[in-house]
PDB file of N, CA and C in Angstrom:
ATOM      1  N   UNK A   1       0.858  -1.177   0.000  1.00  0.00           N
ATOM      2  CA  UNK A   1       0.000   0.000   0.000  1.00  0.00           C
ATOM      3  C   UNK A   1       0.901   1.235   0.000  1.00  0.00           C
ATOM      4  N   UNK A   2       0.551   1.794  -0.879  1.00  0.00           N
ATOM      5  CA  UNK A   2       1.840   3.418  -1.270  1.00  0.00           C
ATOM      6  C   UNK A   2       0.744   4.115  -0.666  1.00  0.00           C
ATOM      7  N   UNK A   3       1.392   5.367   0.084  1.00  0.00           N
ATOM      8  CA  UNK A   3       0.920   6.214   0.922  1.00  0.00           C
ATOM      9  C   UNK A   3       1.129   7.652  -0.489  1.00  0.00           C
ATOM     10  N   UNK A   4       0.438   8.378   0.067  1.00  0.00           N
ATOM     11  CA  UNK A   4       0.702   9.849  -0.819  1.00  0.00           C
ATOM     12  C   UNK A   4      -0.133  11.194  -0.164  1.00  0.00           C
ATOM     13  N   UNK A   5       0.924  12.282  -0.007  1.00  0.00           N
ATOM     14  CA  UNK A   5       0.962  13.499   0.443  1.00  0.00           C
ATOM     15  C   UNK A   5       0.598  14.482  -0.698  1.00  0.00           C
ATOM     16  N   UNK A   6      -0.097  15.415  -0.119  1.00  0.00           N
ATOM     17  CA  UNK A   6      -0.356  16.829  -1.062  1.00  0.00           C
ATOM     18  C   UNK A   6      -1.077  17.864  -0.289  1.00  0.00           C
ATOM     19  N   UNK A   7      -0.366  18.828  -0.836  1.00  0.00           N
ATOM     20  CA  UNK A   7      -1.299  20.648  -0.288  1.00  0.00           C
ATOM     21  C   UNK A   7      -1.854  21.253  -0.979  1.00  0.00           C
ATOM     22  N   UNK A   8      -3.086  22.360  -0.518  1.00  0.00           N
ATOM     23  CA  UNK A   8      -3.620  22.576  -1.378  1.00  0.00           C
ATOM     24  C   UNK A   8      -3.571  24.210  -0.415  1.00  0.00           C
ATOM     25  N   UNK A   9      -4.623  24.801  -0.906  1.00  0.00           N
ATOM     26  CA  UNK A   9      -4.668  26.499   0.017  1.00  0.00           C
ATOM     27  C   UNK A   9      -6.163  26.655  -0.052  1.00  0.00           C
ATOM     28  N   UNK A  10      -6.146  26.716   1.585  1.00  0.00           N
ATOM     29  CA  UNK A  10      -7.720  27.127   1.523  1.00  0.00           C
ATOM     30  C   UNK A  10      -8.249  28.625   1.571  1.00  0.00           C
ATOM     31  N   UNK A  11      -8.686  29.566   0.976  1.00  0.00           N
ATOM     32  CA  UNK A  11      -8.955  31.264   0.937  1.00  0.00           C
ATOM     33  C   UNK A  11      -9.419  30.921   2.317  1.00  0.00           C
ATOM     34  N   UNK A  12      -8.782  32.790   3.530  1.00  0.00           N
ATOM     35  CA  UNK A  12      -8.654  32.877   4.330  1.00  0.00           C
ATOM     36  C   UNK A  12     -10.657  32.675   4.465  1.00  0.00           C
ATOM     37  N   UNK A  13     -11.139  32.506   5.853  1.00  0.00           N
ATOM     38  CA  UNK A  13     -12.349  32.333   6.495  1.00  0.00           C
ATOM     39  C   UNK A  13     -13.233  31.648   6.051  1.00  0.00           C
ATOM     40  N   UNK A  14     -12.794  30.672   5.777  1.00  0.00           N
ATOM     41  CA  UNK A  14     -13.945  29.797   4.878  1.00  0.00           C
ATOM     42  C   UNK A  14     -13.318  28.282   5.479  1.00  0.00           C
ATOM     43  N   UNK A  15     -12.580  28.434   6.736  1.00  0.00           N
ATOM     44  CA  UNK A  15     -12.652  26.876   7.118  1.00  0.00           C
ATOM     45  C   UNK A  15     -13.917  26.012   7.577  1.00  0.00           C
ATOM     46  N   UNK A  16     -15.032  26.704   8.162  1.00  0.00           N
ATOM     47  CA  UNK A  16     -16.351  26.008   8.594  1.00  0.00           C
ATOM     48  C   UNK A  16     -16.728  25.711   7.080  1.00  0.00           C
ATOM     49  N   UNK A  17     -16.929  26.441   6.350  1.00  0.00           N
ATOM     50  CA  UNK A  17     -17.691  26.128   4.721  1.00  0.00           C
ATOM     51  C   UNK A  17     -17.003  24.617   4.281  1.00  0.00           C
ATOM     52  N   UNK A  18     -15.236  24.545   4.601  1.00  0.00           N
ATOM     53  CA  UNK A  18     -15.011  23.655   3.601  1.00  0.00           C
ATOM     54  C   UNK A  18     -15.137  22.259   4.578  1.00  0.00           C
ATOM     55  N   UNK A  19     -15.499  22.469   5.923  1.00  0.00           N
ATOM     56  CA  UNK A  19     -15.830  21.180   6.704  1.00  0.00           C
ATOM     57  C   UNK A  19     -17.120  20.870   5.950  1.00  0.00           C
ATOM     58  N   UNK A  20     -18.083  21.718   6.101  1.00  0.00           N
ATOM     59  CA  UNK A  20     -19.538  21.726   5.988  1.00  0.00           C
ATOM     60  C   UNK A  20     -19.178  20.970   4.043  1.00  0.00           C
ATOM     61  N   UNK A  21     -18.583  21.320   3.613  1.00  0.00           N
ATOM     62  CA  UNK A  21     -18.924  20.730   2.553  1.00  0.00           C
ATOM     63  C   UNK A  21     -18.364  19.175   2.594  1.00  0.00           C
ATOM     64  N   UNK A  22     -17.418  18.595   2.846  1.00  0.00           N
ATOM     65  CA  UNK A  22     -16.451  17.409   3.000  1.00  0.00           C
ATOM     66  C   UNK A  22     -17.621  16.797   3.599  1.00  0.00           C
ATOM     67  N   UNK A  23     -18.073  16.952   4.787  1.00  0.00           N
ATOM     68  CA  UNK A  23     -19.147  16.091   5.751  1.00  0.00           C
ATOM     69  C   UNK A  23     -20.569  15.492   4.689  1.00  0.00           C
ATOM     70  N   UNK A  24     -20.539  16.503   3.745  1.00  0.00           N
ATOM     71  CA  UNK A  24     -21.524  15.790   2.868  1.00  0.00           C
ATOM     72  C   UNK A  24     -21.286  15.782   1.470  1.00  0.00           C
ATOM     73  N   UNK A  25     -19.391  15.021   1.642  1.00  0.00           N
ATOM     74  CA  UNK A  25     -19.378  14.724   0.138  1.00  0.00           C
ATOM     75  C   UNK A  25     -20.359  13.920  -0.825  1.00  0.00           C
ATOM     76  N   UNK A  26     -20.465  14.235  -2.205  1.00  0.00           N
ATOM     77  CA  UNK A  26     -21.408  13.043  -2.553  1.00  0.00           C
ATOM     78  C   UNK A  26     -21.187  12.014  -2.483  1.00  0.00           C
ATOM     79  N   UNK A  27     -21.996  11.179  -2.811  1.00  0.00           N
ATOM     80  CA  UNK A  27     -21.789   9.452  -2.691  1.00  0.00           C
ATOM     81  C   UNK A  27     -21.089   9.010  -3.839  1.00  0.00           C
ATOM     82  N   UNK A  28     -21.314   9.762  -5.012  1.00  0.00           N
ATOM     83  CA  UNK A  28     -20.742   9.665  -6.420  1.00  0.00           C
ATOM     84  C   UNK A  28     -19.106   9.597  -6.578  1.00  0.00           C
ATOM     85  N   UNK A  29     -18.764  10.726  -5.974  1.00  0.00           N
ATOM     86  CA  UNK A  29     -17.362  11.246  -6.026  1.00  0.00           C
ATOM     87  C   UNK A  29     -16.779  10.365  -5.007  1.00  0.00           C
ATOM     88  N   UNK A  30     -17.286  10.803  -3.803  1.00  0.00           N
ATOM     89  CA  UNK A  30     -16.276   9.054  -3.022  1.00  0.00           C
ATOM     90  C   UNK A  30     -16.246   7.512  -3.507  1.00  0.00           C
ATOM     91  N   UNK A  31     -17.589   7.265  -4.133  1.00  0.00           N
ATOM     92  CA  UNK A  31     -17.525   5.610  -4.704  1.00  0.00           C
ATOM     93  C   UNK A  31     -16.144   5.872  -5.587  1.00  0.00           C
ATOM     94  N   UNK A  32     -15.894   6.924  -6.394  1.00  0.00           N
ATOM     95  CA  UNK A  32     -15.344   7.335  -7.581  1.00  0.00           C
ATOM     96  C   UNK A  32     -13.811   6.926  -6.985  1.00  0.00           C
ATOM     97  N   UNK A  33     -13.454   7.933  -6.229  1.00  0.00           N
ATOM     98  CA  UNK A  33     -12.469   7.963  -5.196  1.00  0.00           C
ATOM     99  C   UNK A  33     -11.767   6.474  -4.715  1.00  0.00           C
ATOM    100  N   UNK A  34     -12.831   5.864  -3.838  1.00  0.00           N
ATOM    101  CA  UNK A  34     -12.458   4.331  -3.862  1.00  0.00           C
ATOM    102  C   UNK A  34     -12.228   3.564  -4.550  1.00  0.00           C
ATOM    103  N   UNK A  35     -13.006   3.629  -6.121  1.00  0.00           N
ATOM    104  CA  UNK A  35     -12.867   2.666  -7.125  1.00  0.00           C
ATOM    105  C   UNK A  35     -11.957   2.689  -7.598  1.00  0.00           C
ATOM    106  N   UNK A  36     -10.654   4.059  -7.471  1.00  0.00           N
ATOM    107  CA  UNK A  36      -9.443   4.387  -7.591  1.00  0.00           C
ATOM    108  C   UNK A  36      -8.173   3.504  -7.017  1.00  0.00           C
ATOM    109  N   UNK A  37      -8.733   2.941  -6.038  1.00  0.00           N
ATOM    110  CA  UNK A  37      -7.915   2.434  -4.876  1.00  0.00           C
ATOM    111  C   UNK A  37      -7.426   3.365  -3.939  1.00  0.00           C
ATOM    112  N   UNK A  38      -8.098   4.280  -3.442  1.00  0.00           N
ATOM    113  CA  UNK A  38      -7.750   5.574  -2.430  1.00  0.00           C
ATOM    114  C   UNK A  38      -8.748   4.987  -1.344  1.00  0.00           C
ATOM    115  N   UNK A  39      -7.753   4.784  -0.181  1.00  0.00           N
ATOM    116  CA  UNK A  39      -8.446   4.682   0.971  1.00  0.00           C
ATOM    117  C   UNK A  39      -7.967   5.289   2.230  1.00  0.00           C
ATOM    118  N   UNK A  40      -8.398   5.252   3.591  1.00  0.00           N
ATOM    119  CA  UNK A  40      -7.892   6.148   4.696  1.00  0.00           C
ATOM    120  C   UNK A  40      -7.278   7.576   3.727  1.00  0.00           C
ATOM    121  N   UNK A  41      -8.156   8.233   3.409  1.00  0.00           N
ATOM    122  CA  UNK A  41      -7.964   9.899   3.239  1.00  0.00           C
ATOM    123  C   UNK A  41      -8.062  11.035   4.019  1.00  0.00           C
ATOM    124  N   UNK A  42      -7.252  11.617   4.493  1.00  0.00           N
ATOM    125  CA  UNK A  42      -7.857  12.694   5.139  1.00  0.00           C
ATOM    126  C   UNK A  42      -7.328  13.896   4.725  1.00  0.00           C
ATOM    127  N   UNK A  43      -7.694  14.947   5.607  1.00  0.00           N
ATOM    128  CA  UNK A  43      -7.454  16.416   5.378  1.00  0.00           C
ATOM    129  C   UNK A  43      -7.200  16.869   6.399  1.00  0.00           C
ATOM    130  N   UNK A  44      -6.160  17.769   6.710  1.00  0.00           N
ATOM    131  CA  UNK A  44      -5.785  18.376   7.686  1.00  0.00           C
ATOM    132  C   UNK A  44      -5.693  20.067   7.237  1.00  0.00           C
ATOM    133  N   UNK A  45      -5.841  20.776   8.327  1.00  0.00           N
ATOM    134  CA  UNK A  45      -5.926  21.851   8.250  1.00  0.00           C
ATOM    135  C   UNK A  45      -5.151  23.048   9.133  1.00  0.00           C
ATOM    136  N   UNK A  46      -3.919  23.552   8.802  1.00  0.00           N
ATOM    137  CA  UNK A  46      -2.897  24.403   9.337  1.00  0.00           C
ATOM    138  C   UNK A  46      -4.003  26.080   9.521  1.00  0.00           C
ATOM    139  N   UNK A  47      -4.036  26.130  10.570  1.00  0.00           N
ATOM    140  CA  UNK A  47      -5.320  27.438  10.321  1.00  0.00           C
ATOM    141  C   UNK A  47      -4.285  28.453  10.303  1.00  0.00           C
ATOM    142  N   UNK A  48      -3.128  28.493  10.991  1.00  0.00           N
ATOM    143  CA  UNK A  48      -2.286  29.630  10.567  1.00  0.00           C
ATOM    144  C   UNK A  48      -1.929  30.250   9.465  1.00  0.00           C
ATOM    145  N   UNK A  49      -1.444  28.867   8.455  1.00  0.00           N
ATOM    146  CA  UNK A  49      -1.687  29.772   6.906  1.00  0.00           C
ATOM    147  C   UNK A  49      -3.006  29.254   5.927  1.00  0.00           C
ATOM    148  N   UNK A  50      -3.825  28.613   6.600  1.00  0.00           N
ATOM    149  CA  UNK A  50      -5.040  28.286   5.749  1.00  0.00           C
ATOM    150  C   UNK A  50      -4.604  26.689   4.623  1.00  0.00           C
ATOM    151  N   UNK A  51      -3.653  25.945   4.903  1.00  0.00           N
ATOM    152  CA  UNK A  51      -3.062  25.317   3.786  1.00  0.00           C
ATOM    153  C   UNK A  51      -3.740  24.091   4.256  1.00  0.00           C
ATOM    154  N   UNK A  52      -3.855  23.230   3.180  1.00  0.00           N
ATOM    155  CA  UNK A  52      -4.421  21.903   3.599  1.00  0.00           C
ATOM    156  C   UNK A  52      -3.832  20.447   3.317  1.00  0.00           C
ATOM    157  N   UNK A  53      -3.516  19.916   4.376  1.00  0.00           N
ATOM    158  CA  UNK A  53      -2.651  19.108   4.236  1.00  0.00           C
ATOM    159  C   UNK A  53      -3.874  17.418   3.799  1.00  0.00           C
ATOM    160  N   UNK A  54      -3.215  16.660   2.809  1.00  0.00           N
ATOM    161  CA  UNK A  54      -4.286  15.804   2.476  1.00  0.00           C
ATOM    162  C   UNK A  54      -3.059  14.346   2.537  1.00  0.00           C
ATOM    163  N   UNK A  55      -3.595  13.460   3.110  1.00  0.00           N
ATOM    164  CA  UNK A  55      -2.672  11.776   2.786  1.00  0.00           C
ATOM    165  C   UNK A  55      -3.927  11.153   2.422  1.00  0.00           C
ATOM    166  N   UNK A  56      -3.438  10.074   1.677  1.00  0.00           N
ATOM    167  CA  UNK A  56      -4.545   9.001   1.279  1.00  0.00           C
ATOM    168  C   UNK A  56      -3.465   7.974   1.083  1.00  0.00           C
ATOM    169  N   UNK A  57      -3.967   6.249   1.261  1.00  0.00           N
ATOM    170  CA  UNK A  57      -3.478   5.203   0.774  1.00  0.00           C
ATOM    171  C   UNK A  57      -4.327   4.939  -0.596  1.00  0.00           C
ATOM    172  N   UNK A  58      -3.246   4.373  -1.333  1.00  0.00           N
ATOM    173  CA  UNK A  58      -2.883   3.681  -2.506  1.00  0.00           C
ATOM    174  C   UNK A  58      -2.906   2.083  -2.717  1.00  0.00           C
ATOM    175  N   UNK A  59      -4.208   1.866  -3.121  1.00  0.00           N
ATOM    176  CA  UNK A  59      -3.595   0.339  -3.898  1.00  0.00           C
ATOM    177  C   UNK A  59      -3.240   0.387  -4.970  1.00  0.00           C
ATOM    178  N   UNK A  60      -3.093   1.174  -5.813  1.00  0.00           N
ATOM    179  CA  UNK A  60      -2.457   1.328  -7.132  1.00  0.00           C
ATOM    180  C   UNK A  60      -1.739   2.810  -7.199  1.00  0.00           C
ATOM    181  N   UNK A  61      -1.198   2.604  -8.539  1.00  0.00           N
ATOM    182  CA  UNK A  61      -0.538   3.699  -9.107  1.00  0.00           C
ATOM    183  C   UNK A  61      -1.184   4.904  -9.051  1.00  0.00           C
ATOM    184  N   UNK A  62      -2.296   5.091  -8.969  1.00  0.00           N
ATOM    185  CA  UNK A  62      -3.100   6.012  -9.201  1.00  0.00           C
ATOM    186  C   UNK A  62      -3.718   6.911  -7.635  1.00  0.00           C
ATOM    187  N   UNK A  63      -3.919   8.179  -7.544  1.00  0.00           N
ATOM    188  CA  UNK A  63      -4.797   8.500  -6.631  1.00  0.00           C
ATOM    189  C   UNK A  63      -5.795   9.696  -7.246  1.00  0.00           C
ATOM    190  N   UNK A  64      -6.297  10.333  -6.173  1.00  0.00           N
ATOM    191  CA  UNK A  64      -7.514  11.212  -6.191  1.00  0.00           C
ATOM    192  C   UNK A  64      -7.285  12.235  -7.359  1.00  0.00           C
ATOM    193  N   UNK A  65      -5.948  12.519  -7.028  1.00  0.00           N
ATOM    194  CA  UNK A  65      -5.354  13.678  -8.417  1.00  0.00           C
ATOM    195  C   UNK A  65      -5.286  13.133  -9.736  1.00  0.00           C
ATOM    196  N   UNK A  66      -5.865  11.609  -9.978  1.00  0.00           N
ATOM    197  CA  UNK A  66      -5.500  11.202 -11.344  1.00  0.00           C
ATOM    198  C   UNK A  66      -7.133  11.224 -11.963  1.00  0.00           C
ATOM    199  N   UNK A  67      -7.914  11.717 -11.148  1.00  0.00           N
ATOM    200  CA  UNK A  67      -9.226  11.748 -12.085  1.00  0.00           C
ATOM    201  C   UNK A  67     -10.202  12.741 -12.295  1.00  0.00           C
ATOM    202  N   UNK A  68      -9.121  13.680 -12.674  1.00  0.00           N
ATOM    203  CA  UNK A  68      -9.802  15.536 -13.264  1.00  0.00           C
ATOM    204  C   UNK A  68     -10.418  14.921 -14.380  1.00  0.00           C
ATOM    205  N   UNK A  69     -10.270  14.301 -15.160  1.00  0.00           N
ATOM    206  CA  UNK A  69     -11.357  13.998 -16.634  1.00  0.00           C
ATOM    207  C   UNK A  69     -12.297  13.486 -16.228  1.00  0.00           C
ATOM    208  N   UNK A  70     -12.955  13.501 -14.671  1.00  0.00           N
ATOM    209  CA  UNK A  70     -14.413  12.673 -14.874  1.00  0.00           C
ATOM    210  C   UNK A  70     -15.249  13.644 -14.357  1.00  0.00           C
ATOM    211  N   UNK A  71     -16.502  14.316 -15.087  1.00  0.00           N
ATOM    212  CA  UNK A  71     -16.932  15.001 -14.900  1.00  0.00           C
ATOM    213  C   UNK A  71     -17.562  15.073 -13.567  1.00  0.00           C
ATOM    214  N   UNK A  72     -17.748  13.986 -12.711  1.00  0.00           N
ATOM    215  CA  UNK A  72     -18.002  14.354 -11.499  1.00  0.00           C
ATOM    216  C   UNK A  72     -17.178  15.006 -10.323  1.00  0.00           C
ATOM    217  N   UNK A  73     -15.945  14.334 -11.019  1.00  0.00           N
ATOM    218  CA  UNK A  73     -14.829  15.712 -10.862  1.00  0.00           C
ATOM    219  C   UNK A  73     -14.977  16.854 -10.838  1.00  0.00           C
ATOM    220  N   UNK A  74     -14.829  17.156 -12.195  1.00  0.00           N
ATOM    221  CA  UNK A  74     -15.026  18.658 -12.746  1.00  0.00           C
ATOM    222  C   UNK A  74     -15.914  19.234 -12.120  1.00  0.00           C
ATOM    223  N   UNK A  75     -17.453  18.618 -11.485  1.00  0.00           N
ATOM    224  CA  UNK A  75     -18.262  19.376 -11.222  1.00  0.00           C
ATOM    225  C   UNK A  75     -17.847  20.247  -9.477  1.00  0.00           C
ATOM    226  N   UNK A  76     -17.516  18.814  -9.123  1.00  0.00           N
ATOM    227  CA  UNK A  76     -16.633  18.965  -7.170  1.00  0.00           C
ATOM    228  C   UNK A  76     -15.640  20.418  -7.445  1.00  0.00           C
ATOM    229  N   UNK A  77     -14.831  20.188  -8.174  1.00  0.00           N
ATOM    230  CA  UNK A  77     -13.921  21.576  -8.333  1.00  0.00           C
ATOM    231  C   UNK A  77     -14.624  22.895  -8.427  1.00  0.00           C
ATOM    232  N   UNK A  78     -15.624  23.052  -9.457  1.00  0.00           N
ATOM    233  CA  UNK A  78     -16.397  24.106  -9.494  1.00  0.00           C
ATOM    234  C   UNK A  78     -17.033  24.353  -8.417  1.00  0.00           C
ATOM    235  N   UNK A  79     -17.593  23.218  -7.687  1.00  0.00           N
ATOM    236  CA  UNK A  79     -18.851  23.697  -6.575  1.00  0.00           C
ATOM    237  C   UNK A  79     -17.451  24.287  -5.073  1.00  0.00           C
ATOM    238  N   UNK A  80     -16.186  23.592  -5.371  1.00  0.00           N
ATOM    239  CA  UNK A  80     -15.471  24.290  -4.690  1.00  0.00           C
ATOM    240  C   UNK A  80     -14.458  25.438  -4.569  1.00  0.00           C
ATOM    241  N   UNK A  81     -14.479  26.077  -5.913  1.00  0.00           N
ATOM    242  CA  UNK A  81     -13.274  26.832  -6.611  1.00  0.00           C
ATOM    243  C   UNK A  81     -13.641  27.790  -5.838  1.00  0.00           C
ATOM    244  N   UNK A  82     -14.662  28.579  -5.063  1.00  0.00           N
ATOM    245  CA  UNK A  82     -14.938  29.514  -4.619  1.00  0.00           C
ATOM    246  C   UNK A  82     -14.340  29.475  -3.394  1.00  0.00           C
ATOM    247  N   UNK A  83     -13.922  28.743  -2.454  1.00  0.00           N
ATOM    248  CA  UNK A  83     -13.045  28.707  -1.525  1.00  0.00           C
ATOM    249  C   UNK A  83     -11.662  28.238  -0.777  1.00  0.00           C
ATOM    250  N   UNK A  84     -11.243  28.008  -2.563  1.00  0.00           N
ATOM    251  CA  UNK A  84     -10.051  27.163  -2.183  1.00  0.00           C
ATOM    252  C   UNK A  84      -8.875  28.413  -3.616  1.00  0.00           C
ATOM    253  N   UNK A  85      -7.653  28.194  -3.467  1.00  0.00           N
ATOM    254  CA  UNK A  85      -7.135  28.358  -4.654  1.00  0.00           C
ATOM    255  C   UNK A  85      -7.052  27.340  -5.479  1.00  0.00           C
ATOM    256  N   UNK A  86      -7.075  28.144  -6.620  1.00  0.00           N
ATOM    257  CA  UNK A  86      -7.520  26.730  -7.777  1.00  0.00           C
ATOM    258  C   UNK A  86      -6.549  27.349  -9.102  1.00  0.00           C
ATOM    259  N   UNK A  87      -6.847  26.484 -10.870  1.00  0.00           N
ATOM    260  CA  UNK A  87      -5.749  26.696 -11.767  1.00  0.00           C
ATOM    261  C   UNK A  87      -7.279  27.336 -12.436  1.00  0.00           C
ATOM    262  N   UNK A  88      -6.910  27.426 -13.629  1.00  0.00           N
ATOM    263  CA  UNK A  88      -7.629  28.153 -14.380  1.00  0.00           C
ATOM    264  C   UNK A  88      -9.013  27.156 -14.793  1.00  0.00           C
ATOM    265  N   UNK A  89      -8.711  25.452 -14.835  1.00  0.00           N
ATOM    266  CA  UNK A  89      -9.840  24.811 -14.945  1.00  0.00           C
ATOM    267  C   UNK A  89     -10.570  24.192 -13.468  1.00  0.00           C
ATOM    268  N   UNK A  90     -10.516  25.424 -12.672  1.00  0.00           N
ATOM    269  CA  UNK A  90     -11.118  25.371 -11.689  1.00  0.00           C
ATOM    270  C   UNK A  90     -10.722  24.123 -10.484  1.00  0.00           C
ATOM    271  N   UNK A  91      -9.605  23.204 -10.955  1.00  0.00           N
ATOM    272  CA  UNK A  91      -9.032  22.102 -10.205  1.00  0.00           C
ATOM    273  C   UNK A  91      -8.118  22.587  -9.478  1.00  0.00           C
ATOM    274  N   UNK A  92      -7.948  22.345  -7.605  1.00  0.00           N
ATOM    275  CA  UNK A  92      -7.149  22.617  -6.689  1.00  0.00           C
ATOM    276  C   UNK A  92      -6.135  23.321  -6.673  1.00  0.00           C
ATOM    277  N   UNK A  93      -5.293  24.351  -6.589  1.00  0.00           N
ATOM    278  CA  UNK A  93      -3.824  24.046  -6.881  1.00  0.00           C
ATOM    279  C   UNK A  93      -3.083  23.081  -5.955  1.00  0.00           C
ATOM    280  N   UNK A  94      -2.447  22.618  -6.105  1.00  0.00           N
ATOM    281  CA  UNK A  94      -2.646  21.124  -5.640  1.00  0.00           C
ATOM    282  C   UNK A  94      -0.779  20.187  -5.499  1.00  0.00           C
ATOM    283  N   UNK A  95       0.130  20.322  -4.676  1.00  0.00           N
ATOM    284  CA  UNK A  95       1.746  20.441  -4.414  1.00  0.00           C
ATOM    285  C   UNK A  95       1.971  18.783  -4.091  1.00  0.00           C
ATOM    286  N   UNK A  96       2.232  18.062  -4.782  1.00  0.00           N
ATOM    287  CA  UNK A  96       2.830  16.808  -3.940  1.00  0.00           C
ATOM    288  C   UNK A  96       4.059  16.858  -3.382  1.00  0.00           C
ATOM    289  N   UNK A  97       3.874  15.981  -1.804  1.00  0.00           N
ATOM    290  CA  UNK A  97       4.761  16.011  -1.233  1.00  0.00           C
ATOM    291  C   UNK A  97       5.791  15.075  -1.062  1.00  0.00           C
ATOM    292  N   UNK A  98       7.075  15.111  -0.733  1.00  0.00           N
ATOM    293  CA  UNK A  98       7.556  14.235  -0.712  1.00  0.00           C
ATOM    294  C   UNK A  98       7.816  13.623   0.904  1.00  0.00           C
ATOM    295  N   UNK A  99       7.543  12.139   1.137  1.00  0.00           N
ATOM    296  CA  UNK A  99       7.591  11.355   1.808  1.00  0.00           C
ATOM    297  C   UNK A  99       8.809  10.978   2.978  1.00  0.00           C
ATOM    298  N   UNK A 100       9.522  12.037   3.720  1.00  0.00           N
ATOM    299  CA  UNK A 100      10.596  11.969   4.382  1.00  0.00           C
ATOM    300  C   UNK A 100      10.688  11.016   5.456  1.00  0.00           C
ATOM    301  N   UNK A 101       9.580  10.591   6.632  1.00  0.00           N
ATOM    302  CA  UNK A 101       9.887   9.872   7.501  1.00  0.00           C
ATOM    303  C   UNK A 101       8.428   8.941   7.555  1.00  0.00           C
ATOM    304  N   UNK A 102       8.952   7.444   7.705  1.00  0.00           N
ATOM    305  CA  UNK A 102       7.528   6.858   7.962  1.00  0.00           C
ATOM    306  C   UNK A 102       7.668   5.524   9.335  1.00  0.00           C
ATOM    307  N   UNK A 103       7.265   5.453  11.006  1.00  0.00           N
ATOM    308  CA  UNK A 103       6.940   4.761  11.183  1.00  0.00           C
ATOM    309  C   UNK A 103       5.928   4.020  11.308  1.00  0.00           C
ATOM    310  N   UNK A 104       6.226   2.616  11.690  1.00  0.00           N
ATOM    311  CA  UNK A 104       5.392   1.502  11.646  1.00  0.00           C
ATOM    312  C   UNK A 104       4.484   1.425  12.704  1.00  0.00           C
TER     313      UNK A 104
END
């Protein structure tokens, strides 16, 4: 199981909004998510600079960042571009991290 790190930036005062939205992700986009092989995901949240720290496990090559072409995607980005920084097609800006220390 490959582990994987990434940040994203959440616009300042909008941390209750982006709980309130996560708590009722759709059912669509998480089946989506899992069918990926992405499991134990979370989000963390640095309120000092607003940045959001995200890990998920990997059963494959692939994670959450590999499925901007599915429009249920596309739609999640839009319904969130308003409180996050994002690229011009409205998807996260979005930093992978690299993996320095891991215990067991």
């Amino acid at each position: 199981m490959k582990r994987f790190g990434f940040k994203m930036k959440l616009k300042p005062g909008f941390r209750e909004e982006y709980k309130k939205r996560h708590s009722a992700i759709w059912p669509e986009l998480e089946e989506l998510i899992r069918q990926t092989g992405v499991s134990d995901y979370s989000i963390f949240l640095d309120e000092e600079t607003n940045t959001l720290f995200a890990c998920q496990k990997q059963s494959s090559e692939r994670s959450s960042q590999d499925l901007g072409s599915n429009p249920v995607v596309k739609k999640w980005w839009r319904y969130m571009s308003d409180i996050m920084e994002t690229n011009d097609d409205h998807s996260p800006v979005t930093i992978p991290l690299e993996e320095v220390f891991f215990m067991k």
